[in-house]
N, C-alpha and C. Protein backbone atom coordinates (compact mmCIF):
# COMPACT_ATOMS: atom_id res chain seq x y z
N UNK A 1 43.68 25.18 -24.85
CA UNK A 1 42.94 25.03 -23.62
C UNK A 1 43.88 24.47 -22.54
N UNK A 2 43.81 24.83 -21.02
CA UNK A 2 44.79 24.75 -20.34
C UNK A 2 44.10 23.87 -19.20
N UNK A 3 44.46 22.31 -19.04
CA UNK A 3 43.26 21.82 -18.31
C UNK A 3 43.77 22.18 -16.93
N UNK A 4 42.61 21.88 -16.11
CA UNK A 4 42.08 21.91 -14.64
C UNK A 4 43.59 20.78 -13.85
N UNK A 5 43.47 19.68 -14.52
CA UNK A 5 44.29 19.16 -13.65
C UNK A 5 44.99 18.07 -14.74
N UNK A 6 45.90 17.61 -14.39
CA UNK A 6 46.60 16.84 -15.49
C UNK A 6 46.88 15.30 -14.46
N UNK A 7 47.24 14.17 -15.27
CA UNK A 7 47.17 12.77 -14.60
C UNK A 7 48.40 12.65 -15.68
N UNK A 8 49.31 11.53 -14.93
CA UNK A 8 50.82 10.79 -15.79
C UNK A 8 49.95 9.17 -15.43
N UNK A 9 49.87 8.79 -16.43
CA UNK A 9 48.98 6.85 -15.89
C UNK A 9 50.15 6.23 -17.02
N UNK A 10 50.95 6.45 -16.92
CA UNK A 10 52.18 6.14 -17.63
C UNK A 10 52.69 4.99 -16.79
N UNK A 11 53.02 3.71 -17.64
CA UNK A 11 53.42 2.26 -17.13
C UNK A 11 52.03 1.77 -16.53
N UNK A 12 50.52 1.74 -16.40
CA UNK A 12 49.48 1.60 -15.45
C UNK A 12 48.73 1.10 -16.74
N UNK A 13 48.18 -0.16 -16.44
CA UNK A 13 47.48 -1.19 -17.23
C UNK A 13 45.46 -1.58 -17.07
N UNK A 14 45.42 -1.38 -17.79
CA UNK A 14 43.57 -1.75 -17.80
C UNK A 14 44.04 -2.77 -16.46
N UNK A 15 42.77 -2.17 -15.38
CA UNK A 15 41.69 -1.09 -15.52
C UNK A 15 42.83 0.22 -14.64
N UNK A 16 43.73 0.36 -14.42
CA UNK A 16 43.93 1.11 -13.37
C UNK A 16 43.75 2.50 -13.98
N UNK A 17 43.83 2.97 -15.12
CA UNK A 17 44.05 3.76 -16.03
C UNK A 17 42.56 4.60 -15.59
N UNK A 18 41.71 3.86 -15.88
CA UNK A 18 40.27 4.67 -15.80
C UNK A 18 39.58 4.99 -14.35
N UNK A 19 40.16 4.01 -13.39
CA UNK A 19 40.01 3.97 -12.36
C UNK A 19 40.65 5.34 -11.69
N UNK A 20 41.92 5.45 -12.05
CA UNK A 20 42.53 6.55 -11.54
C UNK A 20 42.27 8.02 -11.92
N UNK A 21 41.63 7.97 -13.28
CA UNK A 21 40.95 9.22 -13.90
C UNK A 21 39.42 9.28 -13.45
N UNK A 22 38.75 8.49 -13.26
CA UNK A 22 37.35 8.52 -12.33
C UNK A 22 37.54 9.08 -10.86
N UNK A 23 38.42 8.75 -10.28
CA UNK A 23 38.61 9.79 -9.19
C UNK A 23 39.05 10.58 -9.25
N UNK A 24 39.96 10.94 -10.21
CA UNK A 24 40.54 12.66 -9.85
C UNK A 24 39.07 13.36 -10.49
N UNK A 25 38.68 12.83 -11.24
CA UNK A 25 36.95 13.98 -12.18
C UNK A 25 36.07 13.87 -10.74
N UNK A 26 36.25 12.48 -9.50
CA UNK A 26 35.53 12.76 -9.12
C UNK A 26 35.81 14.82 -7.80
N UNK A 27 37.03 14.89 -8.34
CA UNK A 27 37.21 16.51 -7.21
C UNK A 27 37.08 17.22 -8.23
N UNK A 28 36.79 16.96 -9.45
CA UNK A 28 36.32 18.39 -10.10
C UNK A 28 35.29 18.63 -10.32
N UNK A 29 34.99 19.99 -10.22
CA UNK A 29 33.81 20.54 -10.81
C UNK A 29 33.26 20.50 -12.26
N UNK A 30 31.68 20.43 -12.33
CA UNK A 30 31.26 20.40 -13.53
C UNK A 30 32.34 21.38 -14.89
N UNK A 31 32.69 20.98 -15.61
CA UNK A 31 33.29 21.84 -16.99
C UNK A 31 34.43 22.09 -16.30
N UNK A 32 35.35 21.65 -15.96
CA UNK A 32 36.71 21.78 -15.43
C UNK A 32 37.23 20.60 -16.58
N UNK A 33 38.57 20.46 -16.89
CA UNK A 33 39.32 19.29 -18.16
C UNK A 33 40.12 18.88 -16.67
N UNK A 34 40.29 17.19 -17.35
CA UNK A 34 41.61 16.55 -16.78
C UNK A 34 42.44 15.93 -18.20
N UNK A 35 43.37 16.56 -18.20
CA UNK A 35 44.59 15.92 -19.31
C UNK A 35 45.01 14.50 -18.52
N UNK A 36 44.98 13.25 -19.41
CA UNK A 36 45.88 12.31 -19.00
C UNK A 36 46.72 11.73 -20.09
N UNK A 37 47.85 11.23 -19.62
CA UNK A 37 48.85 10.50 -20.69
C UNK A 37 48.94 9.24 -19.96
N UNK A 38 48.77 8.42 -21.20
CA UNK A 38 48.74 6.98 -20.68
C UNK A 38 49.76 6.47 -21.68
N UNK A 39 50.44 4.68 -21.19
CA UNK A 39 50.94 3.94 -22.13
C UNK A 39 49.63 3.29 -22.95
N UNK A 40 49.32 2.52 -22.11
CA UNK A 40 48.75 1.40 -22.66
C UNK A 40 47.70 1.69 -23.65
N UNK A 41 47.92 0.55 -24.57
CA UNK A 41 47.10 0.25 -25.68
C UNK A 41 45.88 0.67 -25.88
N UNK A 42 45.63 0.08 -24.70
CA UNK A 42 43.92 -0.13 -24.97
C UNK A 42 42.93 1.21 -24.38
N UNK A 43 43.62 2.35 -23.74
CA UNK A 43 43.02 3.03 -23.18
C UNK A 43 42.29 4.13 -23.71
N UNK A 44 42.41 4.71 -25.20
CA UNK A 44 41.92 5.44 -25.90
C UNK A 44 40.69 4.95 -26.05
N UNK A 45 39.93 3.58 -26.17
CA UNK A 45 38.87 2.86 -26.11
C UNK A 45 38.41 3.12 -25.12
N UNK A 46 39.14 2.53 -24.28
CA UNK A 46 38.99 2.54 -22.24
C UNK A 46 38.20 4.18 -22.56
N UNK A 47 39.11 5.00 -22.52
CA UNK A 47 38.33 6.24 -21.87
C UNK A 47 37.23 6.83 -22.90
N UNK A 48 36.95 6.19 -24.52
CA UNK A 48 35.91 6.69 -25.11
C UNK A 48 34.91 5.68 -24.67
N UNK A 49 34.94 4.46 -24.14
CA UNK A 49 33.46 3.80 -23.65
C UNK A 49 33.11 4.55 -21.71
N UNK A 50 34.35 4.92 -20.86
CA UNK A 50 34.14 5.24 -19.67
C UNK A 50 33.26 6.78 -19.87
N UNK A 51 33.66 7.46 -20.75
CA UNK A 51 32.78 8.64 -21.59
C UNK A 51 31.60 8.53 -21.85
N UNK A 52 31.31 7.69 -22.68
CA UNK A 52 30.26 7.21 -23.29
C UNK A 52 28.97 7.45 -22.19
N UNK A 53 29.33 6.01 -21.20
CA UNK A 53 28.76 5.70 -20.35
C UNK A 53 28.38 6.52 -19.22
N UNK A 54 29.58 7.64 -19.00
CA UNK A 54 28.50 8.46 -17.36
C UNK A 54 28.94 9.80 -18.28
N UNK A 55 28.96 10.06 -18.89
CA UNK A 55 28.50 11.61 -19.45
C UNK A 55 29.41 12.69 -19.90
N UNK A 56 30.63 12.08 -19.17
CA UNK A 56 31.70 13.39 -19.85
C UNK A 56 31.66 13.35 -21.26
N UNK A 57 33.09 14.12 -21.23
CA UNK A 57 33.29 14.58 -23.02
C UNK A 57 34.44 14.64 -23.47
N UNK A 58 35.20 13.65 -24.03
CA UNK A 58 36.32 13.37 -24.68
C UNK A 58 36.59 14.40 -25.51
N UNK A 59 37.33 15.24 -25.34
CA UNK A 59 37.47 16.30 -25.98
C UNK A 59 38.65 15.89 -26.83
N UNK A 60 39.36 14.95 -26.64
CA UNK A 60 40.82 14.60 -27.26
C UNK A 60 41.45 13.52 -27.11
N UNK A 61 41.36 12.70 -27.95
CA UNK A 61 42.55 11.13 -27.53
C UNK A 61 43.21 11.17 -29.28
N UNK A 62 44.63 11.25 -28.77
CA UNK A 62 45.96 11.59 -29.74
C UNK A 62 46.83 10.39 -29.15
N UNK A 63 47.51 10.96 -29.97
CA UNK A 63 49.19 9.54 -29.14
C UNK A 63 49.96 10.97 -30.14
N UNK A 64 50.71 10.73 -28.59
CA UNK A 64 51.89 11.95 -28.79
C UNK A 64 53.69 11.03 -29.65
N UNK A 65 54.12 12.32 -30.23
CA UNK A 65 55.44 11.97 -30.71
C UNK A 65 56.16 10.38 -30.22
N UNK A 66 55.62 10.70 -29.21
CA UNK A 66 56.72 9.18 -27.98
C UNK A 66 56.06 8.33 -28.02
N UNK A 67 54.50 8.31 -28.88
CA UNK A 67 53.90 6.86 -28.87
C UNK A 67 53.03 6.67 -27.38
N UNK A 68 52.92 7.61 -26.78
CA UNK A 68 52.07 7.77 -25.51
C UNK A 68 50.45 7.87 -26.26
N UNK A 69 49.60 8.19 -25.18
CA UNK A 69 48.27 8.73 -25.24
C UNK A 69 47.59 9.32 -24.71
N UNK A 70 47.19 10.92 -25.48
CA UNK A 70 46.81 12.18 -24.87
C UNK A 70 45.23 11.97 -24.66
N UNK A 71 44.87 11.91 -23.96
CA UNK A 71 43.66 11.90 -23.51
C UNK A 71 42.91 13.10 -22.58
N UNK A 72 42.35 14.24 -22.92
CA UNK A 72 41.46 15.21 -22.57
C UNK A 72 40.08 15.02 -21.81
N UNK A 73 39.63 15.19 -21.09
CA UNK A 73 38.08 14.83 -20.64
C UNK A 73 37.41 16.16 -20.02
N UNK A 74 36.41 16.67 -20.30
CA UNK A 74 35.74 17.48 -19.48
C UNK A 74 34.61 17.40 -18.89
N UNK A 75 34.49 17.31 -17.26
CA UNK A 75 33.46 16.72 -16.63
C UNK A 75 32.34 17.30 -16.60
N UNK A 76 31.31 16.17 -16.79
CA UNK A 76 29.72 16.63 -17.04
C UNK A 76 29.31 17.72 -15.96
């Protein structure tokens, strides 16, 4: 699957991480993906409770080869 728009939140620490992926979903259209790669720790959580809560759909949280984190979302 080839997403809509992709995000680098690479070096960017709770909260900026979710903050910055809540606005780019907010210019997409319903069923469009945003790919993001993040460092930080805690954000695979971060974006399965920011999910949770207003409706998208985690289609994917991995940690790539480099110890990053692939994070997929497709907006409600």
């Amino acid at each position: 699957m080839q997403p809509d728009l992709h995000l680098d939140l690479s070096g960017l620490n709770c909260p900026l991480p979710i903050l910055r992926a809540k606005k780019a979903l907010a210019g997409l259209t319903s069923g469009q993906v945003l790919s993001a790669i993040a460092t930080d720790p805690g954000a695979p959580k971060d974006f399965e409770a920011f999910c949770r809560q207003t409706g998208n759909a985690l289609l994917e949280s991995s940690t790539t080869d480099d110890g990053r984190y692939l994070l997929v979302i497709r907006r409600k």
